[in-house]
Protein backbone atom coordinates (compact mmCIF):
# COMPACT_ATOMS: atom_id res chain seq x y z
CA UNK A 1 0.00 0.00 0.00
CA UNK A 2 1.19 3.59 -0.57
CA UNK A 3 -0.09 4.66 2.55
CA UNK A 4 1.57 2.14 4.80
CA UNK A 5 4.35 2.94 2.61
CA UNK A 6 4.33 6.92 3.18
CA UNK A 7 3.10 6.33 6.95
CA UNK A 8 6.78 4.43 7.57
CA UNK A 9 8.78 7.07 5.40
CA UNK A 10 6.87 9.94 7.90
CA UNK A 11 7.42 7.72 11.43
CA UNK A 12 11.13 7.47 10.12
CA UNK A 13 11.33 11.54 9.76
CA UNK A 14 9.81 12.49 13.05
CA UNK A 15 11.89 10.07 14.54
CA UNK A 16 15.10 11.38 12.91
CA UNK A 17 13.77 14.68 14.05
CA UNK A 18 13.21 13.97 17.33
CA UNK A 19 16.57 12.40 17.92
CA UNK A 20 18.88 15.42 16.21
CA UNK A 21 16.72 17.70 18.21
CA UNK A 22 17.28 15.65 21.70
CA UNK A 23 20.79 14.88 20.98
CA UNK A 24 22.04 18.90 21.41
CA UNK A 25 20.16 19.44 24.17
CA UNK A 26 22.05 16.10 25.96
CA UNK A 27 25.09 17.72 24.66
CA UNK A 28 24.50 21.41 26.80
CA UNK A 29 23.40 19.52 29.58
CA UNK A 30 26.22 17.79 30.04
CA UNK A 31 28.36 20.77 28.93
CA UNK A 32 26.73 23.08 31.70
CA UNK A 33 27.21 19.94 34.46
CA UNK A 34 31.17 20.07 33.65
CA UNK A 35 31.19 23.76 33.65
CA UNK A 36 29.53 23.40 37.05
CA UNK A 37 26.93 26.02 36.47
């Protein structure tokens, strides 16, 4: 099915998304926990 097909293709985006989005903000937190701030 196309759908199915462009429902997987869409799951695999967000997911994408969501990880290059959470990965920076694990990056500062552990930058800011060295820094001691």
């Amino acid at each position: 099915m196309v759908l199915e097909a462009l429902h997987f293709v869409v799951s695999e985006r967000l997911i994408n998304l969501a990880v290059s989005l959470k990965a920076p903000a694990i990056g500062l937190k552990r930058i800011t926990k060295s820094d001691g701030r």
